[in-house]
Protein backbone atom coordinates (compact mmCIF):
# COMPACT_ATOMS: atom_id res chain seq x y z
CA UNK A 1 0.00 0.00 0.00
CA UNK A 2 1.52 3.72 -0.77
CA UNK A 3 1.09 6.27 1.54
CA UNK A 4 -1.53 7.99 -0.56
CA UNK A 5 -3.92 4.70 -0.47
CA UNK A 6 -3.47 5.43 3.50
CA UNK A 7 -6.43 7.64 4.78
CA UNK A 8 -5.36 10.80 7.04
CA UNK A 9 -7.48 10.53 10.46
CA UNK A 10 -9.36 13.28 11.55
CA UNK A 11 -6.96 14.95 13.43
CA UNK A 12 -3.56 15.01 11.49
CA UNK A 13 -0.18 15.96 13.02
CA UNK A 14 1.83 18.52 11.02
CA UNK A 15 4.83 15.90 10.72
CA UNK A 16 1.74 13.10 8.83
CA UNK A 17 0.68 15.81 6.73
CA UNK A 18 4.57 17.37 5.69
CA UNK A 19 5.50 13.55 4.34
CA UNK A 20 2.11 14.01 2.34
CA UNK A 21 1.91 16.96 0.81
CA UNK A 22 3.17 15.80 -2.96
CA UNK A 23 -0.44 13.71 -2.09
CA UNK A 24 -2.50 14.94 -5.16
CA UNK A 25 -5.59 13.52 -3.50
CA UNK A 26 -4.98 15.92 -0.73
CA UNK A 27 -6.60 19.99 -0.62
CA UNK A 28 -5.17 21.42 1.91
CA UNK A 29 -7.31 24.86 2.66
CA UNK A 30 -5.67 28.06 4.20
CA UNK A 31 -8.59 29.62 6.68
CA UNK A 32 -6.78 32.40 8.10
CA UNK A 33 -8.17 35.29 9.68
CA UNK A 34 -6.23 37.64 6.91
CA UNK A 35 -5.66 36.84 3.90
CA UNK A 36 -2.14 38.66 4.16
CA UNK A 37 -1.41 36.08 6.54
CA UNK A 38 -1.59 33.16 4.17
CA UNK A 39 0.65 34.93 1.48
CA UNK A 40 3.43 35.95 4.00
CA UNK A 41 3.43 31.99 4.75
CA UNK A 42 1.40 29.18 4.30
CA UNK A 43 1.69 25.50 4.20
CA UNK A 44 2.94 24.36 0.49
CA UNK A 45 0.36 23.50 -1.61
CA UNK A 46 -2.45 25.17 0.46
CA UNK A 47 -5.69 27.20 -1.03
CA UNK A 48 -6.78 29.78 0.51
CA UNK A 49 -10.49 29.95 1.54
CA UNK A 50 -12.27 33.52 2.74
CA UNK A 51 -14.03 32.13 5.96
CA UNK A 52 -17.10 34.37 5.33
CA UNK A 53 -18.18 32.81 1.78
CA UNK A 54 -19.01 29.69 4.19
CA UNK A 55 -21.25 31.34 6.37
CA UNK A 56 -24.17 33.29 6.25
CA UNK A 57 -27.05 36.03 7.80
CA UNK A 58 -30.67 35.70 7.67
CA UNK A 59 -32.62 37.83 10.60
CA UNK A 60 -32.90 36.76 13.17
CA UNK A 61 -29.65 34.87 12.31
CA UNK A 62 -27.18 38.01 12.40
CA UNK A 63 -24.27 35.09 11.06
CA UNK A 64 -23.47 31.36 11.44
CA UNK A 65 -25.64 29.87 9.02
CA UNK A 66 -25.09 27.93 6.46
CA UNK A 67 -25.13 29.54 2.86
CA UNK A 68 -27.67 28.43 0.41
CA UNK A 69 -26.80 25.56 -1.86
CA UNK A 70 -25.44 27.93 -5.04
CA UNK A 71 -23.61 30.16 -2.66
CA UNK A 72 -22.08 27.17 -1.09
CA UNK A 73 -21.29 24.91 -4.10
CA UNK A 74 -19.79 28.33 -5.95
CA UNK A 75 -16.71 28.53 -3.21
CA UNK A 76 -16.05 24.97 -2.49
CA UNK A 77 -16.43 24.49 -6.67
CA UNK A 78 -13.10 28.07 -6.73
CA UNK A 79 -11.27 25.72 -4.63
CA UNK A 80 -10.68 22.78 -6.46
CA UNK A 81 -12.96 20.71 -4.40
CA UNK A 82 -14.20 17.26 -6.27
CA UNK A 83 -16.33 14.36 -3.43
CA UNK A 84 -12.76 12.47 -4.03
CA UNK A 85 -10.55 14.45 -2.45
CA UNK A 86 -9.27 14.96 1.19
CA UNK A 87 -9.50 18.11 2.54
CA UNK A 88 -6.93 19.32 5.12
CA UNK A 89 -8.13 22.23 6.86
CA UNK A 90 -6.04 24.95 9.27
CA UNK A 91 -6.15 28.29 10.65
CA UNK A 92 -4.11 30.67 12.39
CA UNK A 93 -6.68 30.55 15.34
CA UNK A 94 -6.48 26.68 16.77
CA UNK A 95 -8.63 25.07 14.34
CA UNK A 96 -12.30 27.24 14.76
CA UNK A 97 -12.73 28.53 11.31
CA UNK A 98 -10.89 25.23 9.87
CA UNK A 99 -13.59 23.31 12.03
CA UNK A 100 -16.64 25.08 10.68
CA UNK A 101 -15.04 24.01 7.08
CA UNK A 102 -15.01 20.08 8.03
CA UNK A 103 -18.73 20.49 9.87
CA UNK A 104 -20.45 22.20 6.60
CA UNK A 105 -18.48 19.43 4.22
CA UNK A 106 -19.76 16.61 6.84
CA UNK A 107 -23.36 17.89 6.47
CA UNK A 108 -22.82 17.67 2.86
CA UNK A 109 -21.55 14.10 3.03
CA UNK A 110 -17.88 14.86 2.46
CA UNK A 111 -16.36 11.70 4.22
CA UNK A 112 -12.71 12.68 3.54
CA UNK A 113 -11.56 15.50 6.24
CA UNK A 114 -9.03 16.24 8.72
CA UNK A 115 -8.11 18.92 10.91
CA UNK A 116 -4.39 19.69 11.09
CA UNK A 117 -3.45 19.62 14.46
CA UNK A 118 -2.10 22.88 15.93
CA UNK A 119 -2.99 24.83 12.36
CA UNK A 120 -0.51 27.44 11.33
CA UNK A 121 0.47 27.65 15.17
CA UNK A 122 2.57 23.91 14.89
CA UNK A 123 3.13 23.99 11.02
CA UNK A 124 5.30 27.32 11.37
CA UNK A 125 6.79 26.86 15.09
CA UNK A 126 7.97 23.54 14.81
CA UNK A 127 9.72 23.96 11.78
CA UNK A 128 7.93 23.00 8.84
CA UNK A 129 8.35 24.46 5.50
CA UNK A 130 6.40 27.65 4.43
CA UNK A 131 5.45 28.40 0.98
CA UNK A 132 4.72 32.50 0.24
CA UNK A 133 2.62 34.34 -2.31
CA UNK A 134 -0.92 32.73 -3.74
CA UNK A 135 -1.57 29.02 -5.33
CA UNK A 136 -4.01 29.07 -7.98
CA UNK A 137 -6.51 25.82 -7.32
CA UNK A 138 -7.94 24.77 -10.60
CA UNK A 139 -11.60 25.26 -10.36
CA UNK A 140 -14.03 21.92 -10.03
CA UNK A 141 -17.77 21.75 -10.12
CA UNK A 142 -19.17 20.65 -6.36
CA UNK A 143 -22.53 20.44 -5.62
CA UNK A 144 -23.27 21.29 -2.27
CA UNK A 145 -26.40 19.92 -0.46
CA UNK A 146 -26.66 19.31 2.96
CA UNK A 147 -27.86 15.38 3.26
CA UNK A 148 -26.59 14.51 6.86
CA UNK A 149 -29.18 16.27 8.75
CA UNK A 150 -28.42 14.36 11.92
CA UNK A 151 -25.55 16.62 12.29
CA UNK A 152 -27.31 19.85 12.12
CA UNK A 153 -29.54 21.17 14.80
CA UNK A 154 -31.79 24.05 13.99
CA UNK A 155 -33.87 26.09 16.69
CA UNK A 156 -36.96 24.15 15.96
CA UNK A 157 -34.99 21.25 16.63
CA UNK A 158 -33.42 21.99 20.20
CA UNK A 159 -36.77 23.67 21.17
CA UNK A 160 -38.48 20.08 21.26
CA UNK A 161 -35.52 18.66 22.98
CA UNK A 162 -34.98 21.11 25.85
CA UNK A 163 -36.69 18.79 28.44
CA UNK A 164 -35.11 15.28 26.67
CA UNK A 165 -32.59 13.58 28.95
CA UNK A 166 -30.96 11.55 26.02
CA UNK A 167 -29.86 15.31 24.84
CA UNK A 168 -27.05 17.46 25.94
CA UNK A 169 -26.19 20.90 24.66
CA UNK A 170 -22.87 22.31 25.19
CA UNK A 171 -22.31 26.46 25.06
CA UNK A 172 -18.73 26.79 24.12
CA UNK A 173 -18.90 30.62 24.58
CA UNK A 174 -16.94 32.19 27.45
CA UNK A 175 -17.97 31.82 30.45
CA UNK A 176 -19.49 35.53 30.63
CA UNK A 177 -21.33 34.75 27.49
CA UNK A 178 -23.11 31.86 29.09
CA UNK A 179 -23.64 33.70 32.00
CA UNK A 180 -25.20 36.83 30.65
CA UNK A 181 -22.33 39.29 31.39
CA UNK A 182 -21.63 39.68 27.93
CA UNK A 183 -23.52 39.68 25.11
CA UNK A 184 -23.53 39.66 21.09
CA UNK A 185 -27.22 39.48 20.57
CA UNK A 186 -30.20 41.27 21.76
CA UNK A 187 -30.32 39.29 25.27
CA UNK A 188 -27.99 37.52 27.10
CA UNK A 189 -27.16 34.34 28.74
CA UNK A 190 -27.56 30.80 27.18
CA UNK A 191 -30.00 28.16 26.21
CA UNK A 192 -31.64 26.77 29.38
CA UNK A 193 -29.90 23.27 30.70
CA UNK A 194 -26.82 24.03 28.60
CA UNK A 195 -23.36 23.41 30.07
CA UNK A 196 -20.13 25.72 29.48
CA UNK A 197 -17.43 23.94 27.80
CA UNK A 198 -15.11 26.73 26.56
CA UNK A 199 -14.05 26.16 23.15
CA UNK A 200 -9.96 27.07 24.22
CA UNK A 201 -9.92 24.39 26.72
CA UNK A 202 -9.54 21.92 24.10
CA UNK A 203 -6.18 23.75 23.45
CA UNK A 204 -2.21 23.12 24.59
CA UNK A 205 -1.14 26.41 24.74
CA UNK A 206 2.40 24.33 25.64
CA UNK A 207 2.14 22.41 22.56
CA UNK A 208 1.45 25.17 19.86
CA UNK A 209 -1.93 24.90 19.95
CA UNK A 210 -2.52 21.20 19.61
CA UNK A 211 -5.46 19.29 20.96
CA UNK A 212 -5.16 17.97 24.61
CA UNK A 213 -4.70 14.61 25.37
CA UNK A 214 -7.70 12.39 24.30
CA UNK A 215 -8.12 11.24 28.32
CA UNK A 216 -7.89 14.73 29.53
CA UNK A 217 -10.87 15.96 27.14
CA UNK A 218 -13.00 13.19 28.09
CA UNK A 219 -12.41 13.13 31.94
CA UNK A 220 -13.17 17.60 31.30
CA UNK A 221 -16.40 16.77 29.25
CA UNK A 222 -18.10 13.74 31.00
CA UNK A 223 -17.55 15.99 34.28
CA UNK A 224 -19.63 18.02 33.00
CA UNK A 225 -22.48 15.60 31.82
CA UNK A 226 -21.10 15.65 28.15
CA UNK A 227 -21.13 11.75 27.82
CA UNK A 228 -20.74 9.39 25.07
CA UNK A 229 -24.58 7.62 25.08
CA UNK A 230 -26.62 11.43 24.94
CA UNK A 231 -26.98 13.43 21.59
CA UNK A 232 -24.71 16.40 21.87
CA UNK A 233 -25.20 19.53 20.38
CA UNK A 234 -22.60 22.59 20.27
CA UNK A 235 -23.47 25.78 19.44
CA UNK A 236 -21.15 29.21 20.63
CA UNK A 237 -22.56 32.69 18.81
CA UNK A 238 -22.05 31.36 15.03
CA UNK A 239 -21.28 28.21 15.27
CA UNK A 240 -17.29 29.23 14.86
CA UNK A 241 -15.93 28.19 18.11
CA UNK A 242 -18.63 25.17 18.43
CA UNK A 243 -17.27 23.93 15.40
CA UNK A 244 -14.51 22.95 16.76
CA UNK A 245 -15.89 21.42 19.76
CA UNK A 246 -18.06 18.92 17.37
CA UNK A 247 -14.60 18.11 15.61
CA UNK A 248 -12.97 16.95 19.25
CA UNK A 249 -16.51 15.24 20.05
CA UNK A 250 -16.40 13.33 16.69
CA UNK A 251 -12.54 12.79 17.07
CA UNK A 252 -13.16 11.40 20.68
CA UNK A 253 -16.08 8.87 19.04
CA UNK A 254 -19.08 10.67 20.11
CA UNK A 255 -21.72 8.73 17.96
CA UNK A 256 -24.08 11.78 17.56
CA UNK A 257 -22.89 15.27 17.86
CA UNK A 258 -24.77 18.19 16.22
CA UNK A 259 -24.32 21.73 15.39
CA UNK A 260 -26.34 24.64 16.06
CA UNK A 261 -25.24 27.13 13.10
CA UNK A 262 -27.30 30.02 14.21
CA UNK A 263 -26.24 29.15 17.63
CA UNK A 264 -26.50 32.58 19.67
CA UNK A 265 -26.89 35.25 17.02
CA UNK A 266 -30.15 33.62 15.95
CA UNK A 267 -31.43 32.09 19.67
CA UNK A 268 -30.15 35.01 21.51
CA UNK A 269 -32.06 37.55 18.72
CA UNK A 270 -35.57 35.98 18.76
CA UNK A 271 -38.06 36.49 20.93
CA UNK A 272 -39.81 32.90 20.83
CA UNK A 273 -36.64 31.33 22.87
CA UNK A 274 -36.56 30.84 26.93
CA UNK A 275 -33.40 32.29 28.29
CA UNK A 276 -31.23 31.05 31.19
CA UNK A 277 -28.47 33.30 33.18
């Protein structure tokens, strides 16, 4: 078997992916915040992919959700994107934005997706090679249609599952967010039996980023309830930083973990929606 028969898991260290990257199965997908930082460094090969042509407003909804179909298939089609190939995904952030990437292709049935471990963070600290300027993806046609509903929870959704004890909803806000303190939305506070997980504490600051141990984040989340037989669903205020707490969920082997992509900037803007603080 050659290496590029071998599948990349989920999570991908920067070391797997650097003895990959001549892999012409592989996209690897630049989600930086600027685009200014992809061109001053980037890993070879990468695309780069403006975070906001994957996500979307519709009022209440002031961001988070997911574009229509034509918006959606028109950037993933401008980055190369075919169903066969393996998307790598990073940021300069700790995997957020590269997370919401992997959760919209999941819903779309895109089986082929990792996160690289770290992002830019462990690429460019731990000495891996940089490529500068732009690459110039040759476009593809992908049709983008969300079939795996099970991993999408809409407001309607959680609204009939508040009471349901087979369903736990995790606010991966900070902790003044869930609390009310601080807001982004027209009220405050979170989504009543919801427990704080705080996106970051999925992060090694000592390691560049990189998720924690595997024991660690389960020990952290089934403390808090978060446990392996309930239905989880993650939501933050767009679905950004929630993202990336369904990736460690799914990398852990939760067996059903959803994402709210209105999350707080549609809940926290209606009217219809009971508040906790």
């Amino acid at each position: 078997m050659t290496d590029e028969d071998e599948t990349l898991p989920l999570v991908v260290a920067p070391e797997a992916l650097e003895a990959r990257l001549d892999d012409p199965g592989l996209l690897i997908v630049d989600l930086c915040i600027k685009p200014e930082t992809y061109l001053a460094g980037h890993v070879p090969g990468a695309v780069y992919l403006d975070y906001a042509r994957i996500v979307a407003k519709r009022p209440p909804a002031t961001a988070g959700l997911l574009p229509g179909p034509g918006e959606l298939s028109a950037a993933l089609s401008e980055i190369g994107l075919t169903p066969e190939r393996h998307v790598v995904a990073y940021d300069d952030e700790g995997g957020g934005r590269a997370s919401r990437l992997l959760w919209t292709l999941a819903a779309l049935g895109h089986e082929r997706l990792s996160l690289l471990d770290g992002g830019l963070h462990a690429w460019a600290h731990e000495g891996h090679p940089l490529a500068r300027g732009a690459e110039r993806p040759t476009p593809a046609r992908y049709e983008a249609r969300v079939v795996r509903t099970e991993l999408v929870a809409d407001t309607d959704w959680i609204l009939a599952h508040l009471d349901d004890p087979h369903v736990v909803l995790v606010d991966c806000r900070t902790p003044a967010e869930y609390r009310g303190e601080k807001r982004f939305a027209d009220r405050g506070g979170h989504i009543p039996g919801a427990v704080n997980f705080e996106w970051t504490e999925a992060m090694d600051r000592d390691r560049h980023l990189r998720l924690r141990p595997a024991g660690w984040l389960r020990e952290r989340l089934e403390g808090l309830g978060v446990t392996p037989d309930k239905e989880v669903v993650t939501y933050c205020q767009t679905h950004h930083r929630s993202a990336h707490t369904w990736l460690v969920l799914t990398w852990l082997g939760y067996p059903r973990v959803r994402g709210y992509p209105g999350s707080w900037s549609e809940w926290g803007n209606r009217t219809d929606t009971p508040v906790e603080t």
